[in-house]
Protein backbone atom coordinates (compact mmCIF):
# COMPACT_ATOMS: atom_id res chain seq x y z
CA UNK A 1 -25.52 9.18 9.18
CA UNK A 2 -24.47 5.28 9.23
CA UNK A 3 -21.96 4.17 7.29
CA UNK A 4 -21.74 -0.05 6.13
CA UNK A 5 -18.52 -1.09 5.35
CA UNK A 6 -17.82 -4.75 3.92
CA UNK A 7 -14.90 -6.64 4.17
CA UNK A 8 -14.29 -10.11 2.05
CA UNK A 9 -11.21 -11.84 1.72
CA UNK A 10 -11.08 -12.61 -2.10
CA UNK A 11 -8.25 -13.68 -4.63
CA UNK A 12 -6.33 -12.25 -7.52
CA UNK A 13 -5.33 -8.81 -8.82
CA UNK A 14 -6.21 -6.42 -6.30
CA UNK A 15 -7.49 -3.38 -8.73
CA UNK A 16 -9.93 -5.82 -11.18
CA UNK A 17 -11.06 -7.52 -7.72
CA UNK A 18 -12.38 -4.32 -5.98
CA UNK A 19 -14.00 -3.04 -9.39
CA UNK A 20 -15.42 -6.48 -9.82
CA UNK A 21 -16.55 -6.57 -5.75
CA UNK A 22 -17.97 -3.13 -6.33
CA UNK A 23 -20.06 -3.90 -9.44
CA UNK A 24 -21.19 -7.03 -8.07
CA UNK A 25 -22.33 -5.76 -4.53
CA UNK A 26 -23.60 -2.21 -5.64
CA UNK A 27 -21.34 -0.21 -3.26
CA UNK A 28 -22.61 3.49 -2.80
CA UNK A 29 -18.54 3.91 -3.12
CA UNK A 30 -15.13 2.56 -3.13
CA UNK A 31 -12.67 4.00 -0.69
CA UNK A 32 -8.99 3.14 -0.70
CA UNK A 33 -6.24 4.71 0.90
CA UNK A 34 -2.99 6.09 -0.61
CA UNK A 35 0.91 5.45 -0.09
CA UNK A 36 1.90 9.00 -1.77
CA UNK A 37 4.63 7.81 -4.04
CA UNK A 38 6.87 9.92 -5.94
CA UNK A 39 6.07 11.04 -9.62
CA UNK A 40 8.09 8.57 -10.64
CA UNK A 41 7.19 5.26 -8.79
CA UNK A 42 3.53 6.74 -10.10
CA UNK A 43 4.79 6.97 -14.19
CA UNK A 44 6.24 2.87 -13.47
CA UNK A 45 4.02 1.52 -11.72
CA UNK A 46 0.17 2.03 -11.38
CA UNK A 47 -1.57 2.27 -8.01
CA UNK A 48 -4.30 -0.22 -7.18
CA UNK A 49 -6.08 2.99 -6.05
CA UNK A 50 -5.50 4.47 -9.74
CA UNK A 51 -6.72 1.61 -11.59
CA UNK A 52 -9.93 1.60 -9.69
CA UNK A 53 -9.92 5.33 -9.93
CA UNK A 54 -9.73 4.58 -14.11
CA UNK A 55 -11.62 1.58 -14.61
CA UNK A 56 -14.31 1.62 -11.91
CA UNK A 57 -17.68 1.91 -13.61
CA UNK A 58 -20.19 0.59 -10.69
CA UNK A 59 -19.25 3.34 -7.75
CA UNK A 60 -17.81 6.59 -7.34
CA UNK A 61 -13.82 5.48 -5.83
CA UNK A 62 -12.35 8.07 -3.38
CA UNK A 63 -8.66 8.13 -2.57
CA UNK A 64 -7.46 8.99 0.51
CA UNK A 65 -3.86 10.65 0.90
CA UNK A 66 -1.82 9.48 3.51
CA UNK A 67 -0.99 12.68 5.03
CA UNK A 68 -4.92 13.23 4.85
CA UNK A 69 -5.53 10.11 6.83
CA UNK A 70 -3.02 11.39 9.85
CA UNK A 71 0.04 9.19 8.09
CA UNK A 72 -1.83 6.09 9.95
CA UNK A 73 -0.85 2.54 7.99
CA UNK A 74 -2.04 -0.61 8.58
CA UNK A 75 0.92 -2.36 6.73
């Protein structure tokens, strides 16, 4: 099985630009990885990976765990 991946470089607020990418591209799915903050850096502050996970419409998202991606960062 191949797997496409896009990358574009593209301003403004990260969550409404990868739902808006995803609608306007027809991704198969949206794949973003997670940080694994505490319960309460979650209840202050929404994840970009949450938003999409909420507001998405055009492709299924999948979240990633840190620990489930071998703790590897790019940041």
């Amino acid at each position: 099985m191949q797997v496409k991946t896009v990358a574009r470089i593209v301003e403004g607020d990260a969550g409404k630009v990868i739902c808006r990418e995803a609608e306007r591209i027809k991704h198969m799915a949206v794949v973003l990885g997670s940080r694994g903050r505490s319960l309460i850096q979650s209840v202050l502050q929404e994840s970009v990976g949450e938003y999409c996970f909420h507001h998405c419409k055009a492709a299924p998202v999948v979240i990633v765990s840190g620990k489930d991606a071998g703790d590897a960062s790019i940041l």
